[in-house]
N, C-alpha and C. Protein backbone atom coordinates (compact mmCIF):
# COMPACT_ATOMS: atom_id res chain seq x y z
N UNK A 1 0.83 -1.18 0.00
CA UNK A 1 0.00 0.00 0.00
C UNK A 1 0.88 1.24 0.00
N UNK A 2 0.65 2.52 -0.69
CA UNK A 2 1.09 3.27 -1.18
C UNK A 2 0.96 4.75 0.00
N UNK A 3 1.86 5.18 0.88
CA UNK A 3 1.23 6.22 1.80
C UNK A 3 0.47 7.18 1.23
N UNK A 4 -0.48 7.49 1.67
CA UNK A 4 -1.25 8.62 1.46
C UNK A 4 -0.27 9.96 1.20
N UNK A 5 0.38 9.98 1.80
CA UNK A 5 1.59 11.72 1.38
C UNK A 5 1.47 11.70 0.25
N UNK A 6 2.19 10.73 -0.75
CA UNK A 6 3.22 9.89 -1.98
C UNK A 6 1.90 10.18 -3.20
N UNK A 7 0.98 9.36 -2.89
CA UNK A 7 -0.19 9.87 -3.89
C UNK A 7 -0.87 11.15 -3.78
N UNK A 8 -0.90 11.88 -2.48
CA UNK A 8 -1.67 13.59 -2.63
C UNK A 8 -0.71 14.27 -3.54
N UNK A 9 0.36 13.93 -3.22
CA UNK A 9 1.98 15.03 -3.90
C UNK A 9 1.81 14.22 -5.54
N UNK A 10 1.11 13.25 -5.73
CA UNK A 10 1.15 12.75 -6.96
C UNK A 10 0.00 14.00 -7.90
N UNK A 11 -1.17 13.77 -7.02
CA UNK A 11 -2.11 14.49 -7.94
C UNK A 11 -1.96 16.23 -7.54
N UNK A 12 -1.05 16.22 -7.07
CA UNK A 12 -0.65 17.64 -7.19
C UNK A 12 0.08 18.28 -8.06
N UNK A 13 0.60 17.22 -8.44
CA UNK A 13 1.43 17.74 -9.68
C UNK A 13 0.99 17.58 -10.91
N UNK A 14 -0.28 16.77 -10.76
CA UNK A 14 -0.91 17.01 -12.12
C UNK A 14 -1.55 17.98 -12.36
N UNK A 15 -2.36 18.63 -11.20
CA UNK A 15 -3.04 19.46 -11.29
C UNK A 15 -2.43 20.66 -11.56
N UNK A 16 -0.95 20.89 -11.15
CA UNK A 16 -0.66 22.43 -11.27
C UNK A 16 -0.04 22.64 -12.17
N UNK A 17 -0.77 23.38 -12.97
CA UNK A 17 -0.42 23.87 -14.49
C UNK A 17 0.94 24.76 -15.07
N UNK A 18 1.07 25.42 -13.90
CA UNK A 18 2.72 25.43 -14.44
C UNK A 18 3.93 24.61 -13.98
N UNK A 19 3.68 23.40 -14.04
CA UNK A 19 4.90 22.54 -13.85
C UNK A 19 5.56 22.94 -14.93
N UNK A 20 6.60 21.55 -14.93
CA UNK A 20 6.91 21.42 -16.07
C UNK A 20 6.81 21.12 -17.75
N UNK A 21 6.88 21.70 -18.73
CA UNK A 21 6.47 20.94 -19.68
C UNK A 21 4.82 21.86 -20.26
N UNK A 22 4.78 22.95 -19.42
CA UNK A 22 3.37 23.74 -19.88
C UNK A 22 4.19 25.18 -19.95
N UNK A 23 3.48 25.34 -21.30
CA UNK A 23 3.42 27.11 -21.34
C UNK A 23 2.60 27.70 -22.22
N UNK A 24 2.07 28.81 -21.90
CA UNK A 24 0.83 29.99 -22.19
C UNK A 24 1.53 30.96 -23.38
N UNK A 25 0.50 30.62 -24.49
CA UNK A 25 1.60 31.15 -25.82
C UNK A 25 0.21 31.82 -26.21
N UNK A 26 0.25 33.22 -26.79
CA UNK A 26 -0.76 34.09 -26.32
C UNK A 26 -0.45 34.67 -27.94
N UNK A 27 -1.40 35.02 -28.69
CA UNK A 27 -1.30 35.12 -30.30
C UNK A 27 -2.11 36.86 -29.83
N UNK A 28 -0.99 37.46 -30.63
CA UNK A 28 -1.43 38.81 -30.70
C UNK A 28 -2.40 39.21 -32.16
N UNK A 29 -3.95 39.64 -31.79
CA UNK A 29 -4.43 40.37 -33.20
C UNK A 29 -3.22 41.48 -34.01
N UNK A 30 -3.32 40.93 -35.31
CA UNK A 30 -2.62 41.87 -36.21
C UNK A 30 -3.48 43.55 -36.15
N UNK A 31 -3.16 44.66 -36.20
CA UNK A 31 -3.67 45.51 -36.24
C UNK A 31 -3.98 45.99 -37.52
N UNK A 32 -5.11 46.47 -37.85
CA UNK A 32 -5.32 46.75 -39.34
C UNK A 32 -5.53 48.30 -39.30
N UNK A 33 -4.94 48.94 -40.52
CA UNK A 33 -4.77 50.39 -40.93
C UNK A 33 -6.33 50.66 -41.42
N UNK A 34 -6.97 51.46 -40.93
CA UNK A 34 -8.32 52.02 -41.67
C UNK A 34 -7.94 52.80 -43.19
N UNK A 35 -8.53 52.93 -44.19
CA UNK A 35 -8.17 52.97 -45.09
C UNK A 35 -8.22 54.88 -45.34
N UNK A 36 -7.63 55.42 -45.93
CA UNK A 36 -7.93 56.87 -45.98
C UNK A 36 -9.15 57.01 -46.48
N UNK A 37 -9.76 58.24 -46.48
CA UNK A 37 -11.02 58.48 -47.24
C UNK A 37 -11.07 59.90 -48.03
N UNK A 38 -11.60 59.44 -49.08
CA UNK A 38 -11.43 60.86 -49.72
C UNK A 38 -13.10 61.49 -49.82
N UNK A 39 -13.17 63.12 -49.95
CA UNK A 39 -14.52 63.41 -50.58
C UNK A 39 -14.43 63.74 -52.38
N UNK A 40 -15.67 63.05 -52.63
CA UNK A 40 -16.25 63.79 -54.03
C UNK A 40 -16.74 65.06 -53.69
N UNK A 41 -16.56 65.52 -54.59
CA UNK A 41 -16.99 67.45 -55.00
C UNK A 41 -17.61 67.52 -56.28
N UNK A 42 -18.41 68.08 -56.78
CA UNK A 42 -19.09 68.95 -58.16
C UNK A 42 -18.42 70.16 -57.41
N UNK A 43 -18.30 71.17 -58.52
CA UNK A 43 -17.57 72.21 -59.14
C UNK A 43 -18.66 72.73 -60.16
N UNK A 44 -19.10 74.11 -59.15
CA UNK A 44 -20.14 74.74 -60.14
C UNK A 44 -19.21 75.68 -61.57
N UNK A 45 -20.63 75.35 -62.45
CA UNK A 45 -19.93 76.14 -63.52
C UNK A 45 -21.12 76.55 -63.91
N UNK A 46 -21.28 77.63 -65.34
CA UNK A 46 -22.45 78.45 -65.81
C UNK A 46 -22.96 77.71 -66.91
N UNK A 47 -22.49 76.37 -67.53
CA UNK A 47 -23.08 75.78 -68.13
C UNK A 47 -24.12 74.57 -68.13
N UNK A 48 -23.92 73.84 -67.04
CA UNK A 48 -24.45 72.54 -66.85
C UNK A 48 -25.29 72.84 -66.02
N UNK A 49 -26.65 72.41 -66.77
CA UNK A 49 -28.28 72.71 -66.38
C UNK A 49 -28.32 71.80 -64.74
N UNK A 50 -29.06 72.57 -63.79
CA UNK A 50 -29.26 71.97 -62.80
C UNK A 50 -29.61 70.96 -62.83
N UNK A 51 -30.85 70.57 -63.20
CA UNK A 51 -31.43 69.27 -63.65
C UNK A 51 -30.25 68.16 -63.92
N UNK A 52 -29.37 68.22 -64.61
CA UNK A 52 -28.49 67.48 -65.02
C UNK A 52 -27.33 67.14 -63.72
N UNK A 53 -27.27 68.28 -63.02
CA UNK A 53 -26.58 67.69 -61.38
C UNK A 53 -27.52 67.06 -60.83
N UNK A 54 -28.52 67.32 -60.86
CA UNK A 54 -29.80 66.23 -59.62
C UNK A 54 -29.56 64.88 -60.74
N UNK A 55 -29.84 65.22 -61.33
CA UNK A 55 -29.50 63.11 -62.17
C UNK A 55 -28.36 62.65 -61.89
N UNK A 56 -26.94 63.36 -61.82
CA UNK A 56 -25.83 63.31 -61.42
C UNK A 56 -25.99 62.66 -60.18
N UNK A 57 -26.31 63.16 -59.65
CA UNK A 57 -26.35 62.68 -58.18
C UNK A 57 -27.44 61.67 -57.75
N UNK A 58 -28.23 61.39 -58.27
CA UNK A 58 -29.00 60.69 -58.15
C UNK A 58 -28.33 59.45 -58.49
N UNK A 59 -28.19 59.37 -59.80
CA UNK A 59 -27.54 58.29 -60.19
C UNK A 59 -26.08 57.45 -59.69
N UNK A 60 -25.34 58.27 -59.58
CA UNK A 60 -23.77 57.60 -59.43
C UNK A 60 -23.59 57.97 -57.60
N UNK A 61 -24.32 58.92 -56.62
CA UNK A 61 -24.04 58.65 -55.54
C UNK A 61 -25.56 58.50 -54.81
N UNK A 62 -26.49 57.34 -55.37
CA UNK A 62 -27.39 57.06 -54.89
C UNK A 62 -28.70 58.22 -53.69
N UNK A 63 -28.56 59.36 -54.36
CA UNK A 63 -28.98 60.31 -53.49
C UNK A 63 -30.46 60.62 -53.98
N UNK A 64 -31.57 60.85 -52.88
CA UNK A 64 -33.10 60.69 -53.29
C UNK A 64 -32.71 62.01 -54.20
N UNK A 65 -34.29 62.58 -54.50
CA UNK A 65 -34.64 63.78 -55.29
C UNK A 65 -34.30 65.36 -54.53
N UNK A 66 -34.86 65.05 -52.88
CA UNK A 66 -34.34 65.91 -52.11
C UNK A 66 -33.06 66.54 -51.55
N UNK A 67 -32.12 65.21 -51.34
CA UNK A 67 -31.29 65.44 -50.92
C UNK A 67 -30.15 65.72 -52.23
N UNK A 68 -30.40 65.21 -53.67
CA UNK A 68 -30.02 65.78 -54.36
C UNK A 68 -30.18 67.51 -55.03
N UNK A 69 -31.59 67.73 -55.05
CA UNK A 69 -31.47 69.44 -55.01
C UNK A 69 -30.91 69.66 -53.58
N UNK A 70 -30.81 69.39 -52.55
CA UNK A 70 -30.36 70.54 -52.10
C UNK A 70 -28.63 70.44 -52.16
N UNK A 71 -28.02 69.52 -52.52
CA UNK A 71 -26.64 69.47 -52.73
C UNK A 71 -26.56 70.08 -53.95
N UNK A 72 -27.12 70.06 -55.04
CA UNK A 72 -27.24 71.18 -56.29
C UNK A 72 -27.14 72.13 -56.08
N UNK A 73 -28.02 72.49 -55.03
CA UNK A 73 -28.23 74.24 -54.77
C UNK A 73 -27.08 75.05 -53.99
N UNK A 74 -26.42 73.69 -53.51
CA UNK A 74 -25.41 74.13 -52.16
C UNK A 74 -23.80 74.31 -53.08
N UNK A 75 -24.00 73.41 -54.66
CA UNK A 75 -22.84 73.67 -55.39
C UNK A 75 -23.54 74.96 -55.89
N UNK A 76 -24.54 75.41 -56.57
CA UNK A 76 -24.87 76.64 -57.19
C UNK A 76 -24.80 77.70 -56.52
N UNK A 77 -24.78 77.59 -54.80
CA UNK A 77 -24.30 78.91 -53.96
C UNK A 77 -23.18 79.12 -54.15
N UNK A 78 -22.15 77.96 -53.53
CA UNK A 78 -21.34 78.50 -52.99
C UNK A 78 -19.71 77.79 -53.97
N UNK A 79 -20.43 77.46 -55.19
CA UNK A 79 -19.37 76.81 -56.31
C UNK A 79 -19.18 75.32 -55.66
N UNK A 80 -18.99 74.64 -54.82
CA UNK A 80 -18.48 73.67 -54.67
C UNK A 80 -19.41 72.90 -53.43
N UNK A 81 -19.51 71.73 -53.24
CA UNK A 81 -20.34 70.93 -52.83
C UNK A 81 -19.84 69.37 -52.88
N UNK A 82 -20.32 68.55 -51.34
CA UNK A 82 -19.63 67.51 -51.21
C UNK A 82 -20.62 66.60 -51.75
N UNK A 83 -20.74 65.01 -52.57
CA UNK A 83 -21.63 64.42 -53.21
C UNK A 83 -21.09 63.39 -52.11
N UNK A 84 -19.83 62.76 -51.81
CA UNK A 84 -19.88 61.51 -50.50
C UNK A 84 -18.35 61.90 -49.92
N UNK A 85 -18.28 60.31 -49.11
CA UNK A 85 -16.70 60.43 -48.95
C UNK A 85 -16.96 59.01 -48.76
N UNK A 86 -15.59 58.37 -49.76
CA UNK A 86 -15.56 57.28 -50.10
C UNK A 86 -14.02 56.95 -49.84
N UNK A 87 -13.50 55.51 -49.73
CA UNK A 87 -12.38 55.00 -50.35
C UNK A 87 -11.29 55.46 -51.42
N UNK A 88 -10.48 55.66 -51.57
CA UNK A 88 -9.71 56.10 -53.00
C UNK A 88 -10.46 55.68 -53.79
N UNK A 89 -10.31 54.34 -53.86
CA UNK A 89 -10.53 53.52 -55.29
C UNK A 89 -12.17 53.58 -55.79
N UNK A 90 -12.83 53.63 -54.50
CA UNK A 90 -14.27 54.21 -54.55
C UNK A 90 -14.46 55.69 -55.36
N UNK A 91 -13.92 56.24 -54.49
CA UNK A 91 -14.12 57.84 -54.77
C UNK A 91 -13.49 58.22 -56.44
N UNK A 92 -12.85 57.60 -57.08
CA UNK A 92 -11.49 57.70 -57.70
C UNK A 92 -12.95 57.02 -59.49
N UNK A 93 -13.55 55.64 -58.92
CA UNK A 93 -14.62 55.24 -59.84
C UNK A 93 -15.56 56.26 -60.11
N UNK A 94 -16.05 57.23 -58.77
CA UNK A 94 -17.38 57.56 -59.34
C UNK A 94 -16.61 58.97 -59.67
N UNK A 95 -15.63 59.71 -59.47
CA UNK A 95 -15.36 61.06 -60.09
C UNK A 95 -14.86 60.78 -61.81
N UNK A 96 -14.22 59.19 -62.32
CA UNK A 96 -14.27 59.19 -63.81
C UNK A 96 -15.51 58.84 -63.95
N UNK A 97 -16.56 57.90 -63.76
CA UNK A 97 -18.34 57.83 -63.95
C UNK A 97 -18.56 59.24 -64.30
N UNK A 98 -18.73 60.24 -63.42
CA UNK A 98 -19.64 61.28 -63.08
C UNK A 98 -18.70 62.10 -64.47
N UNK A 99 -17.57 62.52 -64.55
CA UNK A 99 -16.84 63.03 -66.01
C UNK A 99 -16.84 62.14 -67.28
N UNK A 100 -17.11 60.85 -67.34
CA UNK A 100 -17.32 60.03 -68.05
C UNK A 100 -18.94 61.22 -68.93
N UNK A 101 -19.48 61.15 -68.00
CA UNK A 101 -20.97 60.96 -68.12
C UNK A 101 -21.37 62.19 -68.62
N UNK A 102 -20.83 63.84 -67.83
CA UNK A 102 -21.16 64.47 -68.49
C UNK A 102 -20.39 64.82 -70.03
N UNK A 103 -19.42 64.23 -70.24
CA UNK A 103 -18.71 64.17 -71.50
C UNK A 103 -19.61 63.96 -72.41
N UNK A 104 -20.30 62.92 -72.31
CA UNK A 104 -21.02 62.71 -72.94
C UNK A 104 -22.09 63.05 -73.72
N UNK A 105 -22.59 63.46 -72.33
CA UNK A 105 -23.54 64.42 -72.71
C UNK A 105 -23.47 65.69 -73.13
N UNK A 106 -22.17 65.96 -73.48
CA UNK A 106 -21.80 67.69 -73.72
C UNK A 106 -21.58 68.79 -72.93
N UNK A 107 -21.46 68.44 -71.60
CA UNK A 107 -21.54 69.18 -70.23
C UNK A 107 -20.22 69.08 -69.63
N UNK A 108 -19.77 70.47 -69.46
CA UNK A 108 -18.39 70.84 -68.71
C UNK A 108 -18.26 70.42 -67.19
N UNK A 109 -19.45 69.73 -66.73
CA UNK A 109 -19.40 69.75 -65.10
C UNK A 109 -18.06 69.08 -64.79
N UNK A 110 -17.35 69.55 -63.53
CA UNK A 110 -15.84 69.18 -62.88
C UNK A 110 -16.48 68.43 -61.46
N UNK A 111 -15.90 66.99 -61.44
CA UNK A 111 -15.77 66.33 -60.34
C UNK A 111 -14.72 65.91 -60.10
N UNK A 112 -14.41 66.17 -58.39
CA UNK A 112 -12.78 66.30 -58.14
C UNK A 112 -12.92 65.05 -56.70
N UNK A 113 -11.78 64.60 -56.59
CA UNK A 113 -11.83 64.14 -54.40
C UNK A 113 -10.88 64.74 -54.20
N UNK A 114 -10.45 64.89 -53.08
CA UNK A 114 -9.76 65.30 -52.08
C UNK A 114 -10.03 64.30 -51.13
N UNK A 115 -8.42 64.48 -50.42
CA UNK A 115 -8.17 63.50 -49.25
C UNK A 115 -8.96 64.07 -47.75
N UNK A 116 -9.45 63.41 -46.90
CA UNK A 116 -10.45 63.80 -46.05
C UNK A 116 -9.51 64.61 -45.29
């Protein structure tokens, strides 16, 4: 028979986790960079019919009827006016779209980003 000491000191050493032969290896999250953001702008000018900025905007930065006149009206005050703020590569698609578009149509309108 085995003394009682000999086996408590047995399961004691199983139980305690930092013996030998254990260690706590702890994985750090990588940190991720938020991406810059830029804004779109219209750039009032004396040629391009209002109407044709509210479709502008309607179309390529998903904006109702309202909130498109009043961003129209806010480039027709004060020359310049924010349409979003997007990603580079975001912002970077819809300012060639939006010059794509009035090219097309014969309209001088200027869409620019800038870094936020």
């Amino acid at each position: 028979m085995t003394p009682p000491t000999a086996a408590n000191g047995d399961r004691k050493r199983r139980q305690d986790p930092t013996g030998p032969g254990t260690a706590v290896i702890t994985k750090t999250k990588p940190q991720t960079k938020r991406p810059n953001l830029y804004r779109v702008l219209l750039l009032n000018d004396d040629y391009t019919p209002m109407e044709f900025v509210v479709h502008v905007l309607e179309r390529f930065f998903n904006k109702d009827r309202e909130a498109a006149t009043r961003i129209m009206l806010h480039v027709h005050h004060h020359g310049i006016g924010e349409c979003g703020i997007f990603t580079y590569e975001v912002a970077e698609t819809k300012v060639t779209q939006v010059m794509d578009f009035a090219r097309k149509h014969q309209h001088p309108l200027q869409c620019v980003m800038e870094k936020k």
